[in-house]
C-alpha atoms as a PDB file:
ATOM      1  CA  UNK A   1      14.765  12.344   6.294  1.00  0.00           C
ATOM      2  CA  UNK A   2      16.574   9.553   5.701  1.00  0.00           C
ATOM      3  CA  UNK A   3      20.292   9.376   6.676  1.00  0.00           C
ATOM      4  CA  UNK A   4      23.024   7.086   5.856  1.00  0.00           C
ATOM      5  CA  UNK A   5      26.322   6.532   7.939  1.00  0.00           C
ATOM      6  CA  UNK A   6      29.026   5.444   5.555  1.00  0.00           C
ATOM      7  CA  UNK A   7      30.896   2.400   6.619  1.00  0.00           C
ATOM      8  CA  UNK A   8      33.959   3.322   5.029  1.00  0.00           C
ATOM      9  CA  UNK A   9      36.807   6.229   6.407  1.00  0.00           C
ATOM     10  CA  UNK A  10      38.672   5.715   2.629  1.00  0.00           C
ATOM     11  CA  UNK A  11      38.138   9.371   1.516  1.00  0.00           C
ATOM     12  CA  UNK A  12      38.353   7.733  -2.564  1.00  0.00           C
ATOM     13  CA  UNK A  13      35.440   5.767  -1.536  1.00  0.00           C
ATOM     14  CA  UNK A  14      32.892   8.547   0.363  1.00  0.00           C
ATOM     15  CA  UNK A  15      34.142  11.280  -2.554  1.00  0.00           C
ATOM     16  CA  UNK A  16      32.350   8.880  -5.391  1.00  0.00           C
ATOM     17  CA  UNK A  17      29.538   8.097  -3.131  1.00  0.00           C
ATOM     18  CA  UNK A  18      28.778  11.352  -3.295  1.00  0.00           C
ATOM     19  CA  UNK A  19      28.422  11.332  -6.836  1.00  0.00           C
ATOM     20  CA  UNK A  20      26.670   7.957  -6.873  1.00  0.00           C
ATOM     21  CA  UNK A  21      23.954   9.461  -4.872  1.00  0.00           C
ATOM     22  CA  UNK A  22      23.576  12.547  -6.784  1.00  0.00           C
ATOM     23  CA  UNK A  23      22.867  10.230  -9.444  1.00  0.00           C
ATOM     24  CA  UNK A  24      20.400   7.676  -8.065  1.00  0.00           C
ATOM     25  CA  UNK A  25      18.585   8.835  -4.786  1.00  0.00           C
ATOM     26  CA  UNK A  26      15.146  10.515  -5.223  1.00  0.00           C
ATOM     27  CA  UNK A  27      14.166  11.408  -2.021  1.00  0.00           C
ATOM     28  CA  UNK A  28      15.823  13.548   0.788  1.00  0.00           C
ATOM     29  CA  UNK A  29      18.904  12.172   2.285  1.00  0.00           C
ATOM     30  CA  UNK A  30      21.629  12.698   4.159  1.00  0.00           C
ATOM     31  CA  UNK A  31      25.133  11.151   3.726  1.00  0.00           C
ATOM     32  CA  UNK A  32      27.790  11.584   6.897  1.00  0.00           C
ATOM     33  CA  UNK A  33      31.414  10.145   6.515  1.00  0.00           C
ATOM     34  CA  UNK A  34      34.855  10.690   8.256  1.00  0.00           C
ATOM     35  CA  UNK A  35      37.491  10.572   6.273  1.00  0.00           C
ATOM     36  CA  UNK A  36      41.035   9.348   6.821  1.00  0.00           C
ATOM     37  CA  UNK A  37      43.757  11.996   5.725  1.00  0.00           C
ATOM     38  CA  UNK A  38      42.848  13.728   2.528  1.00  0.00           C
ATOM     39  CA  UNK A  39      43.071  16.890   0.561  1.00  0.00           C
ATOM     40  CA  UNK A  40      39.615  17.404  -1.197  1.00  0.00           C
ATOM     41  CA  UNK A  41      39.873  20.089  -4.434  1.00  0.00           C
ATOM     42  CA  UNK A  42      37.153  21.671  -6.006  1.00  0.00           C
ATOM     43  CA  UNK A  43      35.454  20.866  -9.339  1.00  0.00           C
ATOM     44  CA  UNK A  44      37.404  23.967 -11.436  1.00  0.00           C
ATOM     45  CA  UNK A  45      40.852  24.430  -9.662  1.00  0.00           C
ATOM     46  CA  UNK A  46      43.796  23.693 -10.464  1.00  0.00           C
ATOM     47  CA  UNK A  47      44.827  20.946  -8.112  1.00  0.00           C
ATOM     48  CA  UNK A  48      48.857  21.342  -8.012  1.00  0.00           C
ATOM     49  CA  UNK A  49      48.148  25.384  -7.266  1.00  0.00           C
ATOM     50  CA  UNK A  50      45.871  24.439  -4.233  1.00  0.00           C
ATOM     51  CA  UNK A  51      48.173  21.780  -2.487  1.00  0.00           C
ATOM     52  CA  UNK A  52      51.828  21.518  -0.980  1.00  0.00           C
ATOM     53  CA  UNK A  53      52.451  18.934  -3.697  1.00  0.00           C
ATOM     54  CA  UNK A  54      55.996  18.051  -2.477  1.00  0.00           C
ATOM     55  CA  UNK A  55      54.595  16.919   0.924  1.00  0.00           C
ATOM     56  CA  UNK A  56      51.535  15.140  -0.077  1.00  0.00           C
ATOM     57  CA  UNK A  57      54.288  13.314  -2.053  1.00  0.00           C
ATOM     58  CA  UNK A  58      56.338  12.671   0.916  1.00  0.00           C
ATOM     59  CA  UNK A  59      53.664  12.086   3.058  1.00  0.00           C
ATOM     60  CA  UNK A  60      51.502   9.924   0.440  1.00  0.00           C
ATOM     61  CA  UNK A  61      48.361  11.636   1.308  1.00  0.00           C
ATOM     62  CA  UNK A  62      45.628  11.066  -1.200  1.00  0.00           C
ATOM     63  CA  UNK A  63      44.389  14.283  -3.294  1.00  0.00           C
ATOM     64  CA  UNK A  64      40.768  14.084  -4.747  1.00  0.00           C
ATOM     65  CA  UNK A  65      38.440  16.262  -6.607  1.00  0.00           C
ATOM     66  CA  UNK A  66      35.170  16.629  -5.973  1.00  0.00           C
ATOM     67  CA  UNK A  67      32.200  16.879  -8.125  1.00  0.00           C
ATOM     68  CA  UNK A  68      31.073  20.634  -7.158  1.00  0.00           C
ATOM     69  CA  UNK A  69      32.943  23.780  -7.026  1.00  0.00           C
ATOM     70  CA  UNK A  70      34.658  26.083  -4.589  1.00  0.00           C
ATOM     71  CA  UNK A  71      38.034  25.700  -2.551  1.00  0.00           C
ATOM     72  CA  UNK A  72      40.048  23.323  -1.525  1.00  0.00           C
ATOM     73  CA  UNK A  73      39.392  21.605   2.362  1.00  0.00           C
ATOM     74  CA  UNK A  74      41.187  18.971   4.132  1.00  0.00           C
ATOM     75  CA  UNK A  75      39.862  15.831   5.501  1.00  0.00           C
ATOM     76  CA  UNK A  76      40.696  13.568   8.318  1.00  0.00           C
ATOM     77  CA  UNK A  77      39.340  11.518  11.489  1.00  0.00           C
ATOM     78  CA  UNK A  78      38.726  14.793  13.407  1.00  0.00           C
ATOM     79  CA  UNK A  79      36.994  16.517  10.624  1.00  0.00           C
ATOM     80  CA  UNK A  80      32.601  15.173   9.825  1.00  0.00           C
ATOM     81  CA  UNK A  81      31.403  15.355   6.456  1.00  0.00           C
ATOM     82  CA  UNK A  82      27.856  16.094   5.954  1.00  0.00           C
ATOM     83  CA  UNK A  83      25.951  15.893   2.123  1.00  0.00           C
ATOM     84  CA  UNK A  84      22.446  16.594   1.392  1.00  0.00           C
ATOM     85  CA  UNK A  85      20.423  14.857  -1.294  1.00  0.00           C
ATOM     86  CA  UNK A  86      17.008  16.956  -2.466  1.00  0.00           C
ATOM     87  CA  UNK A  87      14.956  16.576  -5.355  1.00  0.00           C
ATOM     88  CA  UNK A  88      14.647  20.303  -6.521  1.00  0.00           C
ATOM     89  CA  UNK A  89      12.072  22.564  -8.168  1.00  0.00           C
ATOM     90  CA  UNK A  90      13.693  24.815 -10.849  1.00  0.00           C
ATOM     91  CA  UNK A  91      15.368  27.920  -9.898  1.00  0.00           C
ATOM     92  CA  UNK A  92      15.682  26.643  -6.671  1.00  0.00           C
ATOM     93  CA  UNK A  93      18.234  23.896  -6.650  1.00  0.00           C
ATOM     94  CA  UNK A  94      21.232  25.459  -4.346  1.00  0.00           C
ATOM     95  CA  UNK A  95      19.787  27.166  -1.407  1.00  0.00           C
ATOM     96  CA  UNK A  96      22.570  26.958   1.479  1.00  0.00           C
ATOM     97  CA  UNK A  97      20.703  28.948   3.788  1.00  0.00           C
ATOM     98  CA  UNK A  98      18.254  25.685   4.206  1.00  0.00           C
ATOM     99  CA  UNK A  99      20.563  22.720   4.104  1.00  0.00           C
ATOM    100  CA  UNK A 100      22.979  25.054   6.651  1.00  0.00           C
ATOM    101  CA  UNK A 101      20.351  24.839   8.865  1.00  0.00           C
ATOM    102  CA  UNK A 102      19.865  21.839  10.687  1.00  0.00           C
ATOM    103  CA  UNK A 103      23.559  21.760  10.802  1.00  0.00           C
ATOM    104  CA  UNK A 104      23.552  25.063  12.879  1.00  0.00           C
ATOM    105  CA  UNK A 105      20.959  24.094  14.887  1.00  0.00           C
ATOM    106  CA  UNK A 106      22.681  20.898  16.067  1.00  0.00           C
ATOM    107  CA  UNK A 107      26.095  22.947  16.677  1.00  0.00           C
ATOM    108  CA  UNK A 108      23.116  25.280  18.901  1.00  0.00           C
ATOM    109  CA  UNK A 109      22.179  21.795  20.852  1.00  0.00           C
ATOM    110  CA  UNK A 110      25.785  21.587  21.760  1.00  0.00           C
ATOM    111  CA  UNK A 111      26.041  24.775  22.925  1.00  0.00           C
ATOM    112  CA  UNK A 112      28.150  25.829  20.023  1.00  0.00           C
ATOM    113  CA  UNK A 113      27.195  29.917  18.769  1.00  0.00           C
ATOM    114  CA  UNK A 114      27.863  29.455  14.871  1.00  0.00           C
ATOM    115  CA  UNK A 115      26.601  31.251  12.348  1.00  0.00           C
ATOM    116  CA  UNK A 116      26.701  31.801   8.823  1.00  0.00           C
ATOM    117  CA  UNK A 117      28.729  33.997   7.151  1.00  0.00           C
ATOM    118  CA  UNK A 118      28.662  34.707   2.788  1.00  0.00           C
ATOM    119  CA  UNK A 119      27.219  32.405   0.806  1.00  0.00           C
ATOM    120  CA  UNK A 120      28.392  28.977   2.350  1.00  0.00           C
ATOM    121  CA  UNK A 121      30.886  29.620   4.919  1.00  0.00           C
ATOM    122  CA  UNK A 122      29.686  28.439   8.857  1.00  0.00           C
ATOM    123  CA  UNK A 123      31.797  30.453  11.684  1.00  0.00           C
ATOM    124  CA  UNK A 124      32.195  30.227  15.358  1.00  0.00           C
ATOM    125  CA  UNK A 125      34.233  32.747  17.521  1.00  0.00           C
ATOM    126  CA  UNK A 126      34.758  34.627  14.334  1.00  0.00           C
ATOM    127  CA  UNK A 127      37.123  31.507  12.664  1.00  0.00           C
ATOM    128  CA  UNK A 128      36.309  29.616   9.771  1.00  0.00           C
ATOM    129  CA  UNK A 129      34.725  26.179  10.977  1.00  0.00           C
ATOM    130  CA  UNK A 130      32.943  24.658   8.067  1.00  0.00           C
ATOM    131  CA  UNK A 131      32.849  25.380   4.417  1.00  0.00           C
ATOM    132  CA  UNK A 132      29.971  24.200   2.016  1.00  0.00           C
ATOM    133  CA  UNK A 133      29.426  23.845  -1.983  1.00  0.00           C
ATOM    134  CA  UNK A 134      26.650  22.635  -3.570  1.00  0.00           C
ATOM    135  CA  UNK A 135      26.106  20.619  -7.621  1.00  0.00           C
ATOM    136  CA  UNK A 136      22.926  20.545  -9.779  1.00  0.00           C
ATOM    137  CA  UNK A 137      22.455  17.070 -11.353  1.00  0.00           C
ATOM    138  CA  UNK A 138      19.259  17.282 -13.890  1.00  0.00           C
ATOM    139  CA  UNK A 139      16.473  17.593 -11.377  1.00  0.00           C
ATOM    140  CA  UNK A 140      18.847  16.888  -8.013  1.00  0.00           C
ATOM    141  CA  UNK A 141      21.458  18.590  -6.091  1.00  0.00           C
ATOM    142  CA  UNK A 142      23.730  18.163  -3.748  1.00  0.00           C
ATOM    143  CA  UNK A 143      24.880  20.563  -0.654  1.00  0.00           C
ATOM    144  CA  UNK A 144      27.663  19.465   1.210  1.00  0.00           C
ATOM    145  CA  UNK A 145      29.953  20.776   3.548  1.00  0.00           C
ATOM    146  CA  UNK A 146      33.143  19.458   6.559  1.00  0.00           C
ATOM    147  CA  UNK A 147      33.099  20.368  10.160  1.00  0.00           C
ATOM    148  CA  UNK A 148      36.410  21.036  11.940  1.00  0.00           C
ATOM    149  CA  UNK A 149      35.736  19.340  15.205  1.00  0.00           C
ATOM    150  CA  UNK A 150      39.465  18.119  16.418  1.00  0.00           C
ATOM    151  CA  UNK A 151      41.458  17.772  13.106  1.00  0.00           C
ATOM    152  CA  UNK A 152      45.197  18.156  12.765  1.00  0.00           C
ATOM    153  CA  UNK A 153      45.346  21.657  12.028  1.00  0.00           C
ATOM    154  CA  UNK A 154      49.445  21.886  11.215  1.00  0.00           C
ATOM    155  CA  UNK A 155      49.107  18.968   8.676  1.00  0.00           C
ATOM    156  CA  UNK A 156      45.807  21.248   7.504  1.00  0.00           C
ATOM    157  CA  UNK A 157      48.927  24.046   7.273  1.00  0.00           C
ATOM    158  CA  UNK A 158      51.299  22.101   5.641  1.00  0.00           C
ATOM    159  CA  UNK A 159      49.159  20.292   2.915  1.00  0.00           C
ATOM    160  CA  UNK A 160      47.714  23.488   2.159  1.00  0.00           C
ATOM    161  CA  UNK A 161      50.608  26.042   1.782  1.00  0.00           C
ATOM    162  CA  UNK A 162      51.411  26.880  -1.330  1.00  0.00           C
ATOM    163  CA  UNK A 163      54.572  28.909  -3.127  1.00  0.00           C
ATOM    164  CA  UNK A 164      53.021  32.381  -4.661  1.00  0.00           C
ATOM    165  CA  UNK A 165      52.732  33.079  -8.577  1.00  0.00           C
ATOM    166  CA  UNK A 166      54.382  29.576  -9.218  1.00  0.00           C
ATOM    167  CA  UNK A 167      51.166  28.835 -11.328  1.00  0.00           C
ATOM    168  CA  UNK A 168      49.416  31.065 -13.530  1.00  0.00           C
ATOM    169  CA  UNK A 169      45.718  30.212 -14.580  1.00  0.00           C
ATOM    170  CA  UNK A 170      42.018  31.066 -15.183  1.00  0.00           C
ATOM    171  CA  UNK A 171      41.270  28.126 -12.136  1.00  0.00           C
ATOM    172  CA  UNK A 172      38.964  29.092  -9.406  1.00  0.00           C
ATOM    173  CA  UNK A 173      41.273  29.793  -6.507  1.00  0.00           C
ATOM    174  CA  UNK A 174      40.513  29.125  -2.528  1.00  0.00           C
ATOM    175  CA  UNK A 175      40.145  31.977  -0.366  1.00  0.00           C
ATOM    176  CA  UNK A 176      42.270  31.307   2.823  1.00  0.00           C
ATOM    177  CA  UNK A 177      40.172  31.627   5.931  1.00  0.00           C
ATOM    178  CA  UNK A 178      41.658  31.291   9.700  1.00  0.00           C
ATOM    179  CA  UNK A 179      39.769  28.107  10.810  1.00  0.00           C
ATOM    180  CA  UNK A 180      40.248  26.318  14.030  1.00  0.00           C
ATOM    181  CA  UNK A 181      38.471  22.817  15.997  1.00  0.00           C
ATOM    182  CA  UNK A 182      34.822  23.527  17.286  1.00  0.00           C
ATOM    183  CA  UNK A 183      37.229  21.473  20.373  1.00  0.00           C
ATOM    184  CA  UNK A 184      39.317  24.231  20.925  1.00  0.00           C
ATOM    185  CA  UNK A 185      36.296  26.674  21.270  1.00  0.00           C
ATOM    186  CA  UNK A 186      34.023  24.009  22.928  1.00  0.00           C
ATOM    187  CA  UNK A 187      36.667  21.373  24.868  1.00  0.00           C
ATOM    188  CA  UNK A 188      33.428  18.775  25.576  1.00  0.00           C
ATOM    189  CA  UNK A 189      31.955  18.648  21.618  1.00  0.00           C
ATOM    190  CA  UNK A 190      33.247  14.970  20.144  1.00  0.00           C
ATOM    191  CA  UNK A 191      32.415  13.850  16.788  1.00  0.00           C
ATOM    192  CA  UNK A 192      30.225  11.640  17.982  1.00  0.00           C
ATOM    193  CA  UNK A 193      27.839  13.689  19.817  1.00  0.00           C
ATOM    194  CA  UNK A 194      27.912  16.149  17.143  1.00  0.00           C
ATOM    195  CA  UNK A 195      27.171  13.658  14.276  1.00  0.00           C
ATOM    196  CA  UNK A 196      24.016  12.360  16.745  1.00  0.00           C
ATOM    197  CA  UNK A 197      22.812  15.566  16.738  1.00  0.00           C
ATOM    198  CA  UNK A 198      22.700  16.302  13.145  1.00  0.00           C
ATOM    199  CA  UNK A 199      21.025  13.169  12.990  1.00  0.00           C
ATOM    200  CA  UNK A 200      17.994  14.594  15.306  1.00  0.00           C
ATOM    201  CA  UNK A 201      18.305  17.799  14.208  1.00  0.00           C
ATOM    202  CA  UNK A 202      17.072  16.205  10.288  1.00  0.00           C
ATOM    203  CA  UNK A 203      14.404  13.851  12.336  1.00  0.00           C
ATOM    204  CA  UNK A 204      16.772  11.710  10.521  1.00  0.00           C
ATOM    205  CA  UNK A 205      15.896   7.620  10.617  1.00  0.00           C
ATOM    206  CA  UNK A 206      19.513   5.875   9.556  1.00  0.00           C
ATOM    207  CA  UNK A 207      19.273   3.359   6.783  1.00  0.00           C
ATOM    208  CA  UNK A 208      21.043   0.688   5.329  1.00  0.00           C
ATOM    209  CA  UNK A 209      22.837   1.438   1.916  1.00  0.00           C
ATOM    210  CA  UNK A 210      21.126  -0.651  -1.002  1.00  0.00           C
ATOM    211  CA  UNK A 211      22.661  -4.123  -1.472  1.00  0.00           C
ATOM    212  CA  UNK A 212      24.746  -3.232  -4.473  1.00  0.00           C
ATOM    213  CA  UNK A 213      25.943  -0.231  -3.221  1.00  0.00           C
ATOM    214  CA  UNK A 214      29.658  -0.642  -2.069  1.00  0.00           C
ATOM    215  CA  UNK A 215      30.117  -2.531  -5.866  1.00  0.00           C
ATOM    216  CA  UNK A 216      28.970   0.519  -7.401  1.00  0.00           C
ATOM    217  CA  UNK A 217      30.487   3.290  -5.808  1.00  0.00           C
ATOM    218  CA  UNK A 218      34.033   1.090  -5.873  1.00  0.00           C
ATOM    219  CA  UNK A 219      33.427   1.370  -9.759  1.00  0.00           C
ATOM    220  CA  UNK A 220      33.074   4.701  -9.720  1.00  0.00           C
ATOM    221  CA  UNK A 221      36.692   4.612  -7.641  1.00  0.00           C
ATOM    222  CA  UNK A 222      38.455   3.075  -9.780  1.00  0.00           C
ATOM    223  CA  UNK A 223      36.937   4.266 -12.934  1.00  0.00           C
ATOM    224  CA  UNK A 224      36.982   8.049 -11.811  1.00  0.00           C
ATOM    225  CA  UNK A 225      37.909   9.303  -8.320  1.00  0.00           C
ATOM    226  CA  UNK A 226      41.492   7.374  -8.402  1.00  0.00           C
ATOM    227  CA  UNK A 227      42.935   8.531 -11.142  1.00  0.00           C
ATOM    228  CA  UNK A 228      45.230  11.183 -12.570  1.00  0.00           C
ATOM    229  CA  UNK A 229      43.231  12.150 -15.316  1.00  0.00           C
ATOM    230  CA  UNK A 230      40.231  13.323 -12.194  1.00  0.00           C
ATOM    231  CA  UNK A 231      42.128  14.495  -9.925  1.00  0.00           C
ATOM    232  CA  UNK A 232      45.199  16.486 -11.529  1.00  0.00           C
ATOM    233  CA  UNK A 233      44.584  16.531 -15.507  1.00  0.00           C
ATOM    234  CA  UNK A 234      41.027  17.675 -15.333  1.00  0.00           C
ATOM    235  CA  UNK A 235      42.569  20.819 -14.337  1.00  0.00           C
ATOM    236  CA  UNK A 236      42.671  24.051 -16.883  1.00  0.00           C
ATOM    237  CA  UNK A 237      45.482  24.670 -18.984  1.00  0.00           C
ATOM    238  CA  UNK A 238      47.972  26.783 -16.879  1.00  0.00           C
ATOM    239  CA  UNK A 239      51.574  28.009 -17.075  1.00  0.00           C
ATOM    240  CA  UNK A 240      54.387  26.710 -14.202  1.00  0.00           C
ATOM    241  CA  UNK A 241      56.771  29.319 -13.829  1.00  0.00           C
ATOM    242  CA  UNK A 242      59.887  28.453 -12.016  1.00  0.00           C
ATOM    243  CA  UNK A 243      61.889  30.709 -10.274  1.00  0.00           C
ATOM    244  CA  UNK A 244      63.289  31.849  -6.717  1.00  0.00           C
ATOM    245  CA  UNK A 245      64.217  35.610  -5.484  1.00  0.00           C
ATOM    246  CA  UNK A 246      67.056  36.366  -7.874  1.00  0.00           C
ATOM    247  CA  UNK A 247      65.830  34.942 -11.075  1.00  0.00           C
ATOM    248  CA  UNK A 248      63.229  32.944 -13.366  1.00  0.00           C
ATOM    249  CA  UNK A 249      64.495  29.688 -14.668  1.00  0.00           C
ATOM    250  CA  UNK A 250      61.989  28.704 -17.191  1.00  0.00           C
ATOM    251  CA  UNK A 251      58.559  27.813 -17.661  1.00  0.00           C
ATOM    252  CA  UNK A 252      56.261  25.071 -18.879  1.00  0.00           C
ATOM    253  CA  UNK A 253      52.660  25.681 -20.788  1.00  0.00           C
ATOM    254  CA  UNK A 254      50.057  22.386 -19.220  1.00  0.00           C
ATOM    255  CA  UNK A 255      47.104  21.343 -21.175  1.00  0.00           C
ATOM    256  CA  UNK A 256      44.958  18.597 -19.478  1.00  0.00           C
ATOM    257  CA  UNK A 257      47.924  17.810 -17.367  1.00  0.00           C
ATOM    258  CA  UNK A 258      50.721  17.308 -20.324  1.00  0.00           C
ATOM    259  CA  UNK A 259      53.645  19.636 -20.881  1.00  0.00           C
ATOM    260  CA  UNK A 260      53.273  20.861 -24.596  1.00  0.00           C
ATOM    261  CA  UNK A 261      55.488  23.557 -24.370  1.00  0.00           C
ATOM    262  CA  UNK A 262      59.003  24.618 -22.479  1.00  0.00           C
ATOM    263  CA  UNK A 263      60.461  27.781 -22.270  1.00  0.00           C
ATOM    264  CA  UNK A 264      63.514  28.273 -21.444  1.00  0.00           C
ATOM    265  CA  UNK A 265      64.416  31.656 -19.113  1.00  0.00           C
ATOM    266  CA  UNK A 266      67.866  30.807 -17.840  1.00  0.00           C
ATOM    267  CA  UNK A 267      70.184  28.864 -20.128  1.00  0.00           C
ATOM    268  CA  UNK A 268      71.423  26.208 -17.406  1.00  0.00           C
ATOM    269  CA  UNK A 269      67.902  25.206 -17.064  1.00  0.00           C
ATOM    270  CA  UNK A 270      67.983  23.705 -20.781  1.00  0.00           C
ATOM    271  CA  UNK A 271      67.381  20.288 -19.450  1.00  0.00           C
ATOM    272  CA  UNK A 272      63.624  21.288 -19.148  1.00  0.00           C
ATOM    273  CA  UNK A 273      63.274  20.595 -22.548  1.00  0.00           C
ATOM    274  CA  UNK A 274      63.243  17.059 -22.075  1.00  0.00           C
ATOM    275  CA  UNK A 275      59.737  17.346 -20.129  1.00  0.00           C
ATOM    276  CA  UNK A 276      58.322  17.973 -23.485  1.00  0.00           C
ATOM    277  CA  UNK A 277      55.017  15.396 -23.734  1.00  0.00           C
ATOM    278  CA  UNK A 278      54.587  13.884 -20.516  1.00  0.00           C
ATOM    279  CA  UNK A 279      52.433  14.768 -17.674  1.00  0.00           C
ATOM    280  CA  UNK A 280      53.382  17.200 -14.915  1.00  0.00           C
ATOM    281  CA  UNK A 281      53.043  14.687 -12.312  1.00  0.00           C
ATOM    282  CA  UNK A 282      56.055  13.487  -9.809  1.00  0.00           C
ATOM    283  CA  UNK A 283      56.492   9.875 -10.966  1.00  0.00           C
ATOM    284  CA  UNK A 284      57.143  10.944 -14.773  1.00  0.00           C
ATOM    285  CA  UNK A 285      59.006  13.828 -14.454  1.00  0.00           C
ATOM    286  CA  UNK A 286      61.211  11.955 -11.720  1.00  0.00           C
ATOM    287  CA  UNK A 287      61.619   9.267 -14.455  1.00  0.00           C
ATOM    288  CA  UNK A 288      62.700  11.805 -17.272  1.00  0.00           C
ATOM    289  CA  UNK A 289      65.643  14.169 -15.329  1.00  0.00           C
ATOM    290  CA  UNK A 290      66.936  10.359 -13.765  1.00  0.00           C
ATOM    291  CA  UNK A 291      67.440   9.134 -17.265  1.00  0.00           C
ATOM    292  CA  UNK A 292      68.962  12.638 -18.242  1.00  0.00           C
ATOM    293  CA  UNK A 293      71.089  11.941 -15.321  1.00  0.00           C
ATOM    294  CA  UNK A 294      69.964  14.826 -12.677  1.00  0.00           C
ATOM    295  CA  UNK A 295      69.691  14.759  -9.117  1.00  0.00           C
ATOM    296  CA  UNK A 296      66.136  14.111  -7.442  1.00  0.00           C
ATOM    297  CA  UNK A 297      65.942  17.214  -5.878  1.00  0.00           C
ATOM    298  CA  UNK A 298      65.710  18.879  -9.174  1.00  0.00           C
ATOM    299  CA  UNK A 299      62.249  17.469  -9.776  1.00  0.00           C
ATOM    300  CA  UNK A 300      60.781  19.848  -7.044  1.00  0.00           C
ATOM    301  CA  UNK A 301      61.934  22.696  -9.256  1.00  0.00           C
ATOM    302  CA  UNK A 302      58.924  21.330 -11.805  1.00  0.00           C
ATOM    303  CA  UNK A 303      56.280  21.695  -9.097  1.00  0.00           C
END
């Protein structure tokens, strides 16, 4: 099989090549990147329920969805990223038992015992250490899954904790699993060693990407994978309720990320109103309650 190393940690960049290759390789392959910092949502959620959207704000940590479904995973530097490319017979496009495989056999090299657990989960000392999706494009598909080797588990926490029955939806929803580092089970396994092994383990010979390849997939970047309309407004039509223990304060109704609708719970909340037809992201809803005169902190109650 033939694999290809990205040369590129910018998670933007390796989310579209995904899609790029879904869309133009006809022949097995296998894609492995490392990301830097990035929260990665899936193809149906609704990304501000899945993410700690006050401190990816803070923290400016990019937020990207993917092309297939399922939860929502976070990527850096200690996490590998693994996507296989088949050309599929129908009825037979996703099989995750197969593409798991040669994964779970190089985690076996290392003297790693993993196994698989549902559909697409991989475990290891009964935690969570990789999760996997897969996406049918006409005759191809795509199964793709991240290894927790040594990633920053508390920034993991923290992008990833989210305030209960804030937003209500129809989205697909993660299911939170305990995960932990194949490092803290195994204290020798690197990244490297690991990705070399998944590289034998596929009988894999590494090529070089086609000469117009970075120029594409950068298109698809800034055409797609950057941009608010992707990544947040693609989201289904939900309902923000705001609230703490005591009290609700109002809500607002989202349709492909605008505010269309404000209702208003707790009459010294009226300033909501003005939220009416712009999107529910940070920048514009900072912009509206400054010019209404309000304090920043009041934009987190929006979120």
């Amino acid at each position: 099989m033939k694999v290809l190393i990205s040369p590129s940690n910018n998670p933007y960049f390796n989310i579209a090549a995904e899609e790029y290759l879904l869309h133009h390789s006809n022949e097995g392959l296998l894609f492995i990147y490392i990301n830097n910092d990035a929260v990665v949502v899936g193809k149906h959620q609704n990304t501000l329920a899945e993410i700690n959207y006050r401190y990816i704000i803070e923290n400016n940590i990019p937020v990207i969805r993917r092309i297939s479904g399922g939860g929502t995973v976070f990527h850096d530097l200690g996490n590998l990223n693994f996507a296989f490319f088949s050309v599929t017979e129908e009825g037979k496009q996703i099989d995750f038992e197969k593409f798991s495989k040669p994964i779970l056999d190089a985690l076996y090299e290392s003297g790693i015992k993993a196994y698989r657990e549902g559909k697409n989960d991989l475990r290891s000392a009964e935690f969570k250490i990789s999760g996997n999706a897969g996406h049918v494009y006409k005759n191809r598909a795509i199964h793709h899954g991240t290894l927790l080797v040594e990633a920053n588990l508390e920034r993991l926490k923290d992008c990833l904790k989210v305030k209960p029955k804030v937003y209500i939806d129809k989205a697909v929803q993660s299911i939170r699993s305990s995960v932990t580092n194949l490092r803290d089970i195994y204290h020798s396994i690197s990244i490297t060693e690991l990705k070399d092994k998944i590289v034998r383990s596929v009988d894999g010979l590494i090529v070089e990407p086609e000469a117009d390849f970075d120029k594409a997939v950068n298109s698809l970047v800034q055409s797609k994978f950057q941009t608010w309309e992707w990544n947040y407004a693609y989201s289904p039509a939900y309902t923000f309720v705001s609230y703490d223990e005591h009290d609700v304060y109002f809500k607002l109704n989202i349709e492909q990320g605008i505010i269309n609708k404000v209702e208003i719970i707790n009459k010294n909340y009226a300033w909501a109103k003005t939220l009416i037809g712009i999107r529910h992201q940070y920048l514009n809803v900072s912009e509206a309650l400054t010019n209404e005169g309000l304090k920043a902190d009041t934009v987190w109650q929006c979120f």
